[in-house]
N, C-alpha and C. Protein backbone atom coordinates (compact mmCIF):
# COMPACT_ATOMS: atom_id res chain seq x y z
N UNK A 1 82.00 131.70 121.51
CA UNK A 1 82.66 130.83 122.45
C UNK A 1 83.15 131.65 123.65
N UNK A 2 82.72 131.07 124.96
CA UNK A 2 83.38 132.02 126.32
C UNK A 2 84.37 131.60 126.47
N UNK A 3 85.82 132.39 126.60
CA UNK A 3 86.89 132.36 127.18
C UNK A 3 86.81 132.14 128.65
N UNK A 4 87.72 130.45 128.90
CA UNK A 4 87.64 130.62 130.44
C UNK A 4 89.09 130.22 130.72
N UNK A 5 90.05 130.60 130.51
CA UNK A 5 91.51 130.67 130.71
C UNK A 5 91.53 131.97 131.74
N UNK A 6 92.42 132.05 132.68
CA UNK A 6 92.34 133.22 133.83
C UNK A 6 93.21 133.87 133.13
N UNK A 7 94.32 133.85 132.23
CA UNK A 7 95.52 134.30 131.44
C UNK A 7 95.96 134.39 130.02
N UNK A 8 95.55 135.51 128.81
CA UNK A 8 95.68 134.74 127.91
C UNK A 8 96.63 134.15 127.37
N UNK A 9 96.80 133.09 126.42
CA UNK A 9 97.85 132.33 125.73
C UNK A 9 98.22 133.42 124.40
N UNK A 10 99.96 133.21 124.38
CA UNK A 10 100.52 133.62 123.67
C UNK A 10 101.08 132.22 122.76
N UNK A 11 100.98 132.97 121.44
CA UNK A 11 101.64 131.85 120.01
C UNK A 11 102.55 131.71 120.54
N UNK A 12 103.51 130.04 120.65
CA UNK A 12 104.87 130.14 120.39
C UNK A 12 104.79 128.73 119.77
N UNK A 13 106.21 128.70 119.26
CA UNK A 13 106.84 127.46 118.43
C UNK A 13 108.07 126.92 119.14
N UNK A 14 107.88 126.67 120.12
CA UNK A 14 109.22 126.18 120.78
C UNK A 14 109.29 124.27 120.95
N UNK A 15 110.83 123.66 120.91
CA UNK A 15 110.76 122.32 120.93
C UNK A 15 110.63 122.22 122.81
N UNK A 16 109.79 121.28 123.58
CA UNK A 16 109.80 120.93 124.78
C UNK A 16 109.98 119.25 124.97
N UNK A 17 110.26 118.82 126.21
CA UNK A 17 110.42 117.52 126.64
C UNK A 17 109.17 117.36 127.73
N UNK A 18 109.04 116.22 127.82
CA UNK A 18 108.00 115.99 128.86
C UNK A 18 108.60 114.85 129.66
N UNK A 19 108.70 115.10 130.97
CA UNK A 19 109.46 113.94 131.31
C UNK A 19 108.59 113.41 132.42
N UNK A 20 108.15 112.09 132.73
CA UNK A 20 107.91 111.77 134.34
C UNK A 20 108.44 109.82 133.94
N UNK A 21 108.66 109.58 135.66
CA UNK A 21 108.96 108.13 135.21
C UNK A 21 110.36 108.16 134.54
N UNK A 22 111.19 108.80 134.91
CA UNK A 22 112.64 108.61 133.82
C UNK A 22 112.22 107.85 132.31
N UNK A 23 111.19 108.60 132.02
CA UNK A 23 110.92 108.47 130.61
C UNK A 23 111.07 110.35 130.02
N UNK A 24 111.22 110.57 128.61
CA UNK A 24 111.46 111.56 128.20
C UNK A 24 110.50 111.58 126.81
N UNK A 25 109.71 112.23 126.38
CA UNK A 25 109.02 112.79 125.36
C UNK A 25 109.25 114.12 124.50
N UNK A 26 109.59 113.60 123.67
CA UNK A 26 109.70 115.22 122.78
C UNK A 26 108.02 116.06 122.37
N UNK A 27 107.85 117.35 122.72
CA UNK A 27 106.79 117.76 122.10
C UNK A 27 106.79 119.17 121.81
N UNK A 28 106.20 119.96 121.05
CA UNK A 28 106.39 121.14 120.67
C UNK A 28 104.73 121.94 121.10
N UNK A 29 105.64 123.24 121.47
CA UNK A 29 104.36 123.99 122.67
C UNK A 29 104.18 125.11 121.79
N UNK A 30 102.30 124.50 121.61
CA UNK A 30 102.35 125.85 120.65
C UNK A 30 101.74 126.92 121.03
N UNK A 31 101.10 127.29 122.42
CA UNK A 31 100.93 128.57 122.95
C UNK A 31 101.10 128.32 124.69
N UNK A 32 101.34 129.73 125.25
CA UNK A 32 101.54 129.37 126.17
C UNK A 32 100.90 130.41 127.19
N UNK A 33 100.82 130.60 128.39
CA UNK A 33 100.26 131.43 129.38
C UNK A 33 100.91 131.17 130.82
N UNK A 34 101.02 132.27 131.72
CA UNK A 34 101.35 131.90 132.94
C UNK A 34 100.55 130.71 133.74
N UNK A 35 99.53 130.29 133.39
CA UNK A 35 99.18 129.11 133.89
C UNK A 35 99.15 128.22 133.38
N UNK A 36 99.30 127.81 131.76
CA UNK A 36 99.11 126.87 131.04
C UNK A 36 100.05 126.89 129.62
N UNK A 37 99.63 126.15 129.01
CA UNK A 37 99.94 125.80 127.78
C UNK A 37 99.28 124.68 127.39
N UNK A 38 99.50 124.72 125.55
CA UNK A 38 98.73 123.53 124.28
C UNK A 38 100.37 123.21 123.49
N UNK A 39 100.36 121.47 123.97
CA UNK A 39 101.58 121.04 123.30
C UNK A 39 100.72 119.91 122.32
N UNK A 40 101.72 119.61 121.47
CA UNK A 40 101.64 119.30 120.63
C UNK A 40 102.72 117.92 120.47
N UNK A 41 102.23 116.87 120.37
CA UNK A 41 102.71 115.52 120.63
C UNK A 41 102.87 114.71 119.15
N UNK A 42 103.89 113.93 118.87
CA UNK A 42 104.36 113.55 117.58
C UNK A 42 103.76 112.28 117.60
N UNK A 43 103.00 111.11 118.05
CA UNK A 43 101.81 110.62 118.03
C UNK A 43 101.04 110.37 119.28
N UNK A 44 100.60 109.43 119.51
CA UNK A 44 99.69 109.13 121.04
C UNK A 44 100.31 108.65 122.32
N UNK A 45 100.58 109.02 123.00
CA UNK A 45 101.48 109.18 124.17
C UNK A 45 100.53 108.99 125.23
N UNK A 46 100.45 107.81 126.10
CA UNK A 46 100.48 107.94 127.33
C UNK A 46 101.02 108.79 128.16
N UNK A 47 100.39 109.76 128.73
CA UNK A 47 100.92 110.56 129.82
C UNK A 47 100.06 109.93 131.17
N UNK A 48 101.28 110.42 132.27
CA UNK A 48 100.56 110.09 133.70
C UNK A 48 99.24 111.21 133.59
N UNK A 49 98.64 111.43 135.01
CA UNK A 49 98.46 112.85 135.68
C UNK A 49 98.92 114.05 135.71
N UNK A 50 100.28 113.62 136.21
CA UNK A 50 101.60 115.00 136.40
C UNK A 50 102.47 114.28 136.12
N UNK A 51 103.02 116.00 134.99
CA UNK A 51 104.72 115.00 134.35
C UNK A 51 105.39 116.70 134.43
N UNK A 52 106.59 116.45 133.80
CA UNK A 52 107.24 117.69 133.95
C UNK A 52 107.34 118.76 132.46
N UNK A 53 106.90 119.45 132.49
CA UNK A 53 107.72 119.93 131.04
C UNK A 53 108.50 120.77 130.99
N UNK A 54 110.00 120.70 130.16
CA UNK A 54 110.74 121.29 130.01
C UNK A 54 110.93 122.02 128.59
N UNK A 55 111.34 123.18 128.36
CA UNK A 55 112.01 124.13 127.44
C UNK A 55 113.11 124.98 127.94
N UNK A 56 114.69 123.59 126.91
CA UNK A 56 115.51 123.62 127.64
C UNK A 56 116.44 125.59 127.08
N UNK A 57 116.15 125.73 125.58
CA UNK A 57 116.55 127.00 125.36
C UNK A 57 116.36 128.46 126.49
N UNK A 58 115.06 128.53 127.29
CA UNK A 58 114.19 129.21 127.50
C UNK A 58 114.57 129.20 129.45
N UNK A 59 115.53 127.32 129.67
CA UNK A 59 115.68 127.20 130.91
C UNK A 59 114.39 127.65 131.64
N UNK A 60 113.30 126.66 131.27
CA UNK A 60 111.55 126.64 131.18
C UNK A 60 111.78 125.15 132.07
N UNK A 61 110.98 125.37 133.36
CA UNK A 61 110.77 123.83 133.83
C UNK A 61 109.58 124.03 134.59
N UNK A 62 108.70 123.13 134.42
CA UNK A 62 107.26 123.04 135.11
C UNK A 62 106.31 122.04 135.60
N UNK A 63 105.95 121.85 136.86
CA UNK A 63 104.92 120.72 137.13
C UNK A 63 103.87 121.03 136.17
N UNK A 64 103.73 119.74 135.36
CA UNK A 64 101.89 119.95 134.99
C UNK A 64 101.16 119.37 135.32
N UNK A 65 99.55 119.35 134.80
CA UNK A 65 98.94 118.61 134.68
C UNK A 65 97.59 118.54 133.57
N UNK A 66 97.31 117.35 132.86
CA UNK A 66 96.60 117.25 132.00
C UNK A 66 95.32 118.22 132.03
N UNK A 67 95.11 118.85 131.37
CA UNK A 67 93.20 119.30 131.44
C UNK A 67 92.57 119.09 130.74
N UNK A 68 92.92 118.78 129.20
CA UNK A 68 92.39 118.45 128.15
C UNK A 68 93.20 117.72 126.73
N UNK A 69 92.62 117.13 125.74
CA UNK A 69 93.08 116.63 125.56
C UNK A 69 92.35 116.08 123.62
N UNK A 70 92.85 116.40 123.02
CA UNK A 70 92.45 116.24 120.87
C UNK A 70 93.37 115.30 120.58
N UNK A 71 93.45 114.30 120.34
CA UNK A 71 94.32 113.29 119.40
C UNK A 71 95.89 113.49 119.55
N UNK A 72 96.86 114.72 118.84
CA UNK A 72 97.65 114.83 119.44
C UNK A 72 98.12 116.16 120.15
N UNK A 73 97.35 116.96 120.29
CA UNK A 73 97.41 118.50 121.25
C UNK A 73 96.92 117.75 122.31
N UNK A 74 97.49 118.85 123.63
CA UNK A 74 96.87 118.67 125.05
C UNK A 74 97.35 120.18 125.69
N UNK A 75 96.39 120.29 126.40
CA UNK A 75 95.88 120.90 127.08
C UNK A 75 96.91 120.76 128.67
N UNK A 76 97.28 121.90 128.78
CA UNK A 76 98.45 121.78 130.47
C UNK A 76 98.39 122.82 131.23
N UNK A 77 98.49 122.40 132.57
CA UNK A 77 97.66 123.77 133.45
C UNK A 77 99.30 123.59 134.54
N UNK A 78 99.76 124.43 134.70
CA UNK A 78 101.14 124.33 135.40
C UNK A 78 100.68 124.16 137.17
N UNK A 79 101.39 123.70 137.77
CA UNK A 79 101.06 123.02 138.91
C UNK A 79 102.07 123.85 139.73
N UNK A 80 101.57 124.15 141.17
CA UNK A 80 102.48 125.15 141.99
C UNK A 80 103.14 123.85 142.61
């Protein structure tokens, strides 16, 4: 399989929120990279385009946006 991430992802287990729409989602991020991250969603969630994710321990806040997407993992590419 070719690696095409510009950065690699590091393991983590941290709890995150996803917020857009003054709506709030709980989800847990299970690796991460300076450009991205794979969260992990507690069932099927409508997401917009761009939402925000937060990791509030870590004082972690980020534009994203979808890139991919398995049942309940997704795929997030951080947005400048």
């Amino acid at each position: 399989m070719i690696e095409k991430r510009a950065a690699q992802r590091h393991r983590v287990f941290k709890g995150g929120t996803i917020t857009f729409e003054s709506s709030g989602v709980a989800c847990t991020v299970r690796n991460m990279s300076d450009g991205g991250a794979a969260i992990d969603l507690d069932g099927s969630v409508m997401l917009p385009p761009s939402f925000t994710l937060s990791i509030t321990r870590d004082n972690f806040v980020r534009n994203c946006r979808t890139v991919w997407r398995n049942d309940t993992r997704i795929g997030i590419a951080f947005v400048q």
